[in-house]
PDB file of N, CA and C in Angstrom:
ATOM      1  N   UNK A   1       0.815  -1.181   0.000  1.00  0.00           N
ATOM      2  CA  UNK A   1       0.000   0.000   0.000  1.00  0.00           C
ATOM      3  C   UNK A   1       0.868   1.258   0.000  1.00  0.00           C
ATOM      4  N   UNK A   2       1.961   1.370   0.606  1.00  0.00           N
ATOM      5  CA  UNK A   2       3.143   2.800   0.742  1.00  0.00           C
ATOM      6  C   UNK A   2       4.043   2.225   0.269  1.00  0.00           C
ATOM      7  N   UNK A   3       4.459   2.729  -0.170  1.00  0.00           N
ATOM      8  CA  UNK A   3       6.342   2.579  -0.627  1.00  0.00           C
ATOM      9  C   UNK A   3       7.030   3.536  -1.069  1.00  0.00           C
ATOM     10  N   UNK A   4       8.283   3.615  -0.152  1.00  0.00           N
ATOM     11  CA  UNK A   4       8.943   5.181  -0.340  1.00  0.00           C
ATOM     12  C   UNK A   4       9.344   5.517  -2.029  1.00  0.00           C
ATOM     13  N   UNK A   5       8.880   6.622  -1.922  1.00  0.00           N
ATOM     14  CA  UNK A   5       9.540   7.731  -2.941  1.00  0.00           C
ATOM     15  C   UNK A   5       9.707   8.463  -3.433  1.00  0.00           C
ATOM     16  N   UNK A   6      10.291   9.294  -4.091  1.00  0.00           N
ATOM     17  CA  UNK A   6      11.642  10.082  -4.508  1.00  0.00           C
ATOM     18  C   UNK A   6      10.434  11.456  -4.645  1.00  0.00           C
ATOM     19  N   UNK A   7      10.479  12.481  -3.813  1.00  0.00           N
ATOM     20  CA  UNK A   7      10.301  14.084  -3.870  1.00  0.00           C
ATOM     21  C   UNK A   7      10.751  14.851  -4.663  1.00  0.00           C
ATOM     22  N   UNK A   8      12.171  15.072  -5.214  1.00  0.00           N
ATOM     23  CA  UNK A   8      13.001  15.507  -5.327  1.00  0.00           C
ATOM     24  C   UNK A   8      14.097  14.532  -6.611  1.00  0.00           C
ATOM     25  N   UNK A   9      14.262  15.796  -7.574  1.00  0.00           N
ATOM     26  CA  UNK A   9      14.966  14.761  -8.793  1.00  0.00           C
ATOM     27  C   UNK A   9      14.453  14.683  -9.617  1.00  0.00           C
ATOM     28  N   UNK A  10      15.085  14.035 -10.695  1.00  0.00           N
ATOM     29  CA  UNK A  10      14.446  13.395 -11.895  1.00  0.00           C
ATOM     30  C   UNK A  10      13.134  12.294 -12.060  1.00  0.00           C
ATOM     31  N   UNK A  11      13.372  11.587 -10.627  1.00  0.00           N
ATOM     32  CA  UNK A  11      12.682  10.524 -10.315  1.00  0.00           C
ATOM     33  C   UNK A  11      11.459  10.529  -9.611  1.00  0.00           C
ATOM     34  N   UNK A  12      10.650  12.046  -9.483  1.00  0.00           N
ATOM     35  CA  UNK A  12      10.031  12.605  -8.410  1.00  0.00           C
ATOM     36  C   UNK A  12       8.650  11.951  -8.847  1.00  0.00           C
ATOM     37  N   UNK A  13       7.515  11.476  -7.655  1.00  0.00           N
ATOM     38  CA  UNK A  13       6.560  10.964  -7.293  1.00  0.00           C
ATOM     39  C   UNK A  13       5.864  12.210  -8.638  1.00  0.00           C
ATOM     40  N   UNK A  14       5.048  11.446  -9.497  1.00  0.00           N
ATOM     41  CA  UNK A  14       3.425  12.407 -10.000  1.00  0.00           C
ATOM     42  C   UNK A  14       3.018  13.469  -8.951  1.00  0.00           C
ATOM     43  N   UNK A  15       2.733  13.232  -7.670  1.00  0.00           N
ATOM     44  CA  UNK A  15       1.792  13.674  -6.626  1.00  0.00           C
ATOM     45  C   UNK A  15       2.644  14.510  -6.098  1.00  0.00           C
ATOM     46  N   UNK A  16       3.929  14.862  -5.946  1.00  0.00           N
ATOM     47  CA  UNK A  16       4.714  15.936  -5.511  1.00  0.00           C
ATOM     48  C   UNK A  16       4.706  16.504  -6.740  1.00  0.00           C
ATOM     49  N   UNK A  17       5.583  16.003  -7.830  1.00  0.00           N
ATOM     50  CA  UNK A  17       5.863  16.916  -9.143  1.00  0.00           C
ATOM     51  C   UNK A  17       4.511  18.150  -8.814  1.00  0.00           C
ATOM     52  N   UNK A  18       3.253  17.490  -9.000  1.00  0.00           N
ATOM     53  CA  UNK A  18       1.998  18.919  -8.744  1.00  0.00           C
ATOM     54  C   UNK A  18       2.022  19.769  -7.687  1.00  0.00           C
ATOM     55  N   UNK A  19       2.370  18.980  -6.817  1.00  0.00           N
ATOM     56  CA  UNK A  19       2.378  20.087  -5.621  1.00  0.00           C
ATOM     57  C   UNK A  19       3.712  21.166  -5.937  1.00  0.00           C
ATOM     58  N   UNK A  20       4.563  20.861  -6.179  1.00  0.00           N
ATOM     59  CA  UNK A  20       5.282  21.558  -6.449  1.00  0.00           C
ATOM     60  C   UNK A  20       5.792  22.192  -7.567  1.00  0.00           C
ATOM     61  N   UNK A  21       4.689  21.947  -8.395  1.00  0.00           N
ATOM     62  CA  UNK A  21       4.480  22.718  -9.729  1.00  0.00           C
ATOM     63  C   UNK A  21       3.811  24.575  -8.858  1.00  0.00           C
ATOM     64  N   UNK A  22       2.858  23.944  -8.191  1.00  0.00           N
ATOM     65  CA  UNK A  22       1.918  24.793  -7.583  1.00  0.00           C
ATOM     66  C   UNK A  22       3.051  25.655  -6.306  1.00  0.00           C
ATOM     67  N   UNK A  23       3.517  25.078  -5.598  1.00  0.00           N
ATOM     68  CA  UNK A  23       4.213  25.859  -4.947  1.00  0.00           C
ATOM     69  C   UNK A  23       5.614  25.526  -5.075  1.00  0.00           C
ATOM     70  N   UNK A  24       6.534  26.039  -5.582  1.00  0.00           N
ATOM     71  CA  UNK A  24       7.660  25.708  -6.243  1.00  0.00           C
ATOM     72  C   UNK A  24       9.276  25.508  -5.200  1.00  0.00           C
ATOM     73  N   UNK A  25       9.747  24.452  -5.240  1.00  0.00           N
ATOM     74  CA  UNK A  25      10.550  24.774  -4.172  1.00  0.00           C
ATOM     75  C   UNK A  25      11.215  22.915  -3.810  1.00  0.00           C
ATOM     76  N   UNK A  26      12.091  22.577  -3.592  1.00  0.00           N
ATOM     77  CA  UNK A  26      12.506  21.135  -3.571  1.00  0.00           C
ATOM     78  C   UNK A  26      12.235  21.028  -1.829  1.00  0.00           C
ATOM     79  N   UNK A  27      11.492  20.012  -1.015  1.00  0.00           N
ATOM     80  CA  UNK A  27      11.164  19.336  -0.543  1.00  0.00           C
ATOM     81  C   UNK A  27      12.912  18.778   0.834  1.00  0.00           C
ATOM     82  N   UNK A  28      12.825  19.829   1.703  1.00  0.00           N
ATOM     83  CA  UNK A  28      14.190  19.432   2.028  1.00  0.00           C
ATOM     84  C   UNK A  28      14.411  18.661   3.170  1.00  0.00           C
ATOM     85  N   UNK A  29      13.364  18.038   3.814  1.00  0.00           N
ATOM     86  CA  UNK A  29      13.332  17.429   4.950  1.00  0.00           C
ATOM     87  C   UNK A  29      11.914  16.810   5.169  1.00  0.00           C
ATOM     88  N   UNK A  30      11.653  15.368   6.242  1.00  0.00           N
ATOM     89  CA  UNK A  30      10.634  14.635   5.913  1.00  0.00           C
ATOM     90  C   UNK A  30       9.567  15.921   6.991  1.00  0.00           C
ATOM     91  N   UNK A  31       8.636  15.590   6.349  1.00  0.00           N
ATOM     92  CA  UNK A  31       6.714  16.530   7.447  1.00  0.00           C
ATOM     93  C   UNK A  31       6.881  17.341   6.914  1.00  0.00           C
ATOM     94  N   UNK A  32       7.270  17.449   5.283  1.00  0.00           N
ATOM     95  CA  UNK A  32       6.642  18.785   4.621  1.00  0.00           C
ATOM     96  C   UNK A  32       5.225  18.221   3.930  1.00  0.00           C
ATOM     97  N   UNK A  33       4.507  19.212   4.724  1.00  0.00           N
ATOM     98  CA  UNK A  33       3.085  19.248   4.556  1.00  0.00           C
ATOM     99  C   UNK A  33       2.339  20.297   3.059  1.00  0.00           C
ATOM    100  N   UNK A  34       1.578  19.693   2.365  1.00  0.00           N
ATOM    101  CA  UNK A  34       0.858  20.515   1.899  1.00  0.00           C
ATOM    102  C   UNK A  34      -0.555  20.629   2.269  1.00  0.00           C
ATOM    103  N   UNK A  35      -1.325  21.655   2.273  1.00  0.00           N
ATOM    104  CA  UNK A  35      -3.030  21.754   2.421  1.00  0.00           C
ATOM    105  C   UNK A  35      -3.203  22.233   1.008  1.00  0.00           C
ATOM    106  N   UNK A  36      -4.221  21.113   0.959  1.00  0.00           N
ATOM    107  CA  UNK A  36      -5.022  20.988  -0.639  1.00  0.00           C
ATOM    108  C   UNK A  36      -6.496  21.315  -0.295  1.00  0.00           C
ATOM    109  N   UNK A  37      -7.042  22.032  -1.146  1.00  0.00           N
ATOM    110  CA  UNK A  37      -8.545  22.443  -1.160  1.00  0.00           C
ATOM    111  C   UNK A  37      -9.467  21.004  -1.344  1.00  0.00           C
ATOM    112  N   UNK A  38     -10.701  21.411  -0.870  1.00  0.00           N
ATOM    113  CA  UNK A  38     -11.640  19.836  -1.651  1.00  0.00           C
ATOM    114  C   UNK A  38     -11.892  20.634  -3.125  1.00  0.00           C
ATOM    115  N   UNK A  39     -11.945  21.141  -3.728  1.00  0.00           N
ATOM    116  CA  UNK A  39     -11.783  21.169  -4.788  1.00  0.00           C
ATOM    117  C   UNK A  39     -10.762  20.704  -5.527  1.00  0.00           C
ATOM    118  N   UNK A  40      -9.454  20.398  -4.596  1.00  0.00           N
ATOM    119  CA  UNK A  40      -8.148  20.230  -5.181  1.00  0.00           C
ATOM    120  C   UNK A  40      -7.431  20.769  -5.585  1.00  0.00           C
ATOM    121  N   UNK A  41      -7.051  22.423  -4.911  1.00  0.00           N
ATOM    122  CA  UNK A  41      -6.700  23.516  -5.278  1.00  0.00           C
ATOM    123  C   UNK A  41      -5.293  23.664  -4.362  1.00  0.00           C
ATOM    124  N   UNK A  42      -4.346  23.427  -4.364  1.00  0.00           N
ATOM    125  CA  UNK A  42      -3.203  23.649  -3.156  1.00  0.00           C
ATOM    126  C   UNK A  42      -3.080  25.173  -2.642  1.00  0.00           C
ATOM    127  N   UNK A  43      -3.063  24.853  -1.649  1.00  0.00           N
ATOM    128  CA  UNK A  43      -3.582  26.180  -0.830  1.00  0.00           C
ATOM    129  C   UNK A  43      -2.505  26.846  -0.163  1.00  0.00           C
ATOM    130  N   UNK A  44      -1.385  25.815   0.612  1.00  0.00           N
ATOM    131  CA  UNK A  44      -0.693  26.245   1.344  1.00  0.00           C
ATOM    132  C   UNK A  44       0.860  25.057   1.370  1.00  0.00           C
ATOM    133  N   UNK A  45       1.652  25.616   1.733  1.00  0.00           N
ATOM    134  CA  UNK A  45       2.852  24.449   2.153  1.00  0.00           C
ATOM    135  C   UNK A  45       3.378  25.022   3.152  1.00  0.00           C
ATOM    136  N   UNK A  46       3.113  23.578   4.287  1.00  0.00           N
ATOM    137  CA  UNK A  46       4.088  23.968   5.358  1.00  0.00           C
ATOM    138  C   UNK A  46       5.378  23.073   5.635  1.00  0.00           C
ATOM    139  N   UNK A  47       6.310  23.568   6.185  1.00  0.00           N
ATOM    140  CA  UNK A  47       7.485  23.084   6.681  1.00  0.00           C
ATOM    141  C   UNK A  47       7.617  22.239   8.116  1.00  0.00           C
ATOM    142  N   UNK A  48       8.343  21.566   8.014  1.00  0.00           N
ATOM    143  CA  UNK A  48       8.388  20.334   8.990  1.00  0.00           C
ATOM    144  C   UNK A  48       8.630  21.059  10.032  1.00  0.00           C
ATOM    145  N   UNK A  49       8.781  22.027  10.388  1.00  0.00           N
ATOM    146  CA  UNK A  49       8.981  22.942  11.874  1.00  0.00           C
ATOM    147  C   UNK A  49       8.065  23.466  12.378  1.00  0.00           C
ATOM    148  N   UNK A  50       6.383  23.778  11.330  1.00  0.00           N
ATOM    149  CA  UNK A  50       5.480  24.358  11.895  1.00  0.00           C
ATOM    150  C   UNK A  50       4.522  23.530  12.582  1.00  0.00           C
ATOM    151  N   UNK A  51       3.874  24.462  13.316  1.00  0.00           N
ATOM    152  CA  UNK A  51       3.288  23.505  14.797  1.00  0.00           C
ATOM    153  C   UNK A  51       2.058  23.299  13.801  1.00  0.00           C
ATOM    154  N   UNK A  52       1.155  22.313  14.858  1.00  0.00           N
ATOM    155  CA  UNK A  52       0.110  22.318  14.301  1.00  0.00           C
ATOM    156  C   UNK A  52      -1.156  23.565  14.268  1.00  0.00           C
ATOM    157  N   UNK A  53      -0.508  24.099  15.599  1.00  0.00           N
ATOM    158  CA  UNK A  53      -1.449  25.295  15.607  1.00  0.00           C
ATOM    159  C   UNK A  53      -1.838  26.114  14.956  1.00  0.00           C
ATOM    160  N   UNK A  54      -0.075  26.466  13.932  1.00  0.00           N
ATOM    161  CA  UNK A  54      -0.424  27.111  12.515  1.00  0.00           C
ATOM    162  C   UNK A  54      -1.324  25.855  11.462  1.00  0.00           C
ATOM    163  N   UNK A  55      -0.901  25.202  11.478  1.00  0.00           N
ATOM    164  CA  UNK A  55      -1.672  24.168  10.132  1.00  0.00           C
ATOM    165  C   UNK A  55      -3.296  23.985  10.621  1.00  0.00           C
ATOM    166  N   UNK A  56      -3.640  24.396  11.996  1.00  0.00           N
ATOM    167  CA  UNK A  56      -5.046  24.482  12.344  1.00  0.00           C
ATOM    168  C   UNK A  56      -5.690  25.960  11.851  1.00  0.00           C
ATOM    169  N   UNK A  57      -5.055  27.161  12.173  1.00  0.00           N
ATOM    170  CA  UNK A  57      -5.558  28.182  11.701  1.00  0.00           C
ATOM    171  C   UNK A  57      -5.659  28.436   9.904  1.00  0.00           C
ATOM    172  N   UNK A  58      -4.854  27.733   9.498  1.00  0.00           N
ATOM    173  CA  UNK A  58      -5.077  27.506   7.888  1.00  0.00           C
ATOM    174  C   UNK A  58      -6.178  26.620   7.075  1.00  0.00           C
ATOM    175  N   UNK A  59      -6.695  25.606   8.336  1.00  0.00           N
ATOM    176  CA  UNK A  59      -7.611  24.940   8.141  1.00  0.00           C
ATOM    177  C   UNK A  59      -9.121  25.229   8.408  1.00  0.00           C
ATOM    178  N   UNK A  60      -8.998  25.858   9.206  1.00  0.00           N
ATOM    179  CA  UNK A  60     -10.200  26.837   9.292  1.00  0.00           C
ATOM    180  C   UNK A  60     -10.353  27.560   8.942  1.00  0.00           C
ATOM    181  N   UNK A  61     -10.175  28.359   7.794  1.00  0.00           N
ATOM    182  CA  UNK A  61     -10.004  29.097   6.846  1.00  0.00           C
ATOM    183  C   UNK A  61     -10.620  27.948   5.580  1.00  0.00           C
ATOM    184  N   UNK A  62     -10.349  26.928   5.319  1.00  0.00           N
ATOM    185  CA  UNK A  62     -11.314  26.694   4.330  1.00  0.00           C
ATOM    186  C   UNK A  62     -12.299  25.531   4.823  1.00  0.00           C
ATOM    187  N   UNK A  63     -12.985  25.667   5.934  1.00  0.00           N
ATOM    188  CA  UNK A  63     -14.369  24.714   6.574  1.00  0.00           C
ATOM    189  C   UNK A  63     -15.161  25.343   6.378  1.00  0.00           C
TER     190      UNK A  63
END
């Protein structure tokens, strides 16, 4: 069902390549988060350092 892979590179996952079409930037450490719209609109990227408290106030913003 999971199996690691590649963010970053030539070799990069479909499902990152978009995200990071959308917000542009190589992926430099693991708990980088994106928030995607239900429409499927990428909304935001956060970094493996931010709390959740920020990734909660971003989320309530689109409920």
């Amino acid at each position: 069902m999971f199996a690691k892979s590649d963010v970053n590179g030539p070799d990069t996952n479909p499902v990152y390549q978009w995200l990071k079409a959308t917000i542009p930037g190589d992926i430099g450490w693991n708990f980088t988060k994106y928030l995607v719209s239900k429409d499927g609109q990428v909304v935001k990227r956060f970094e493996p350092q931010e709390t959740p408290e920020t990734i909660a106030e971003a989320l309530t913003t689109l409920l």
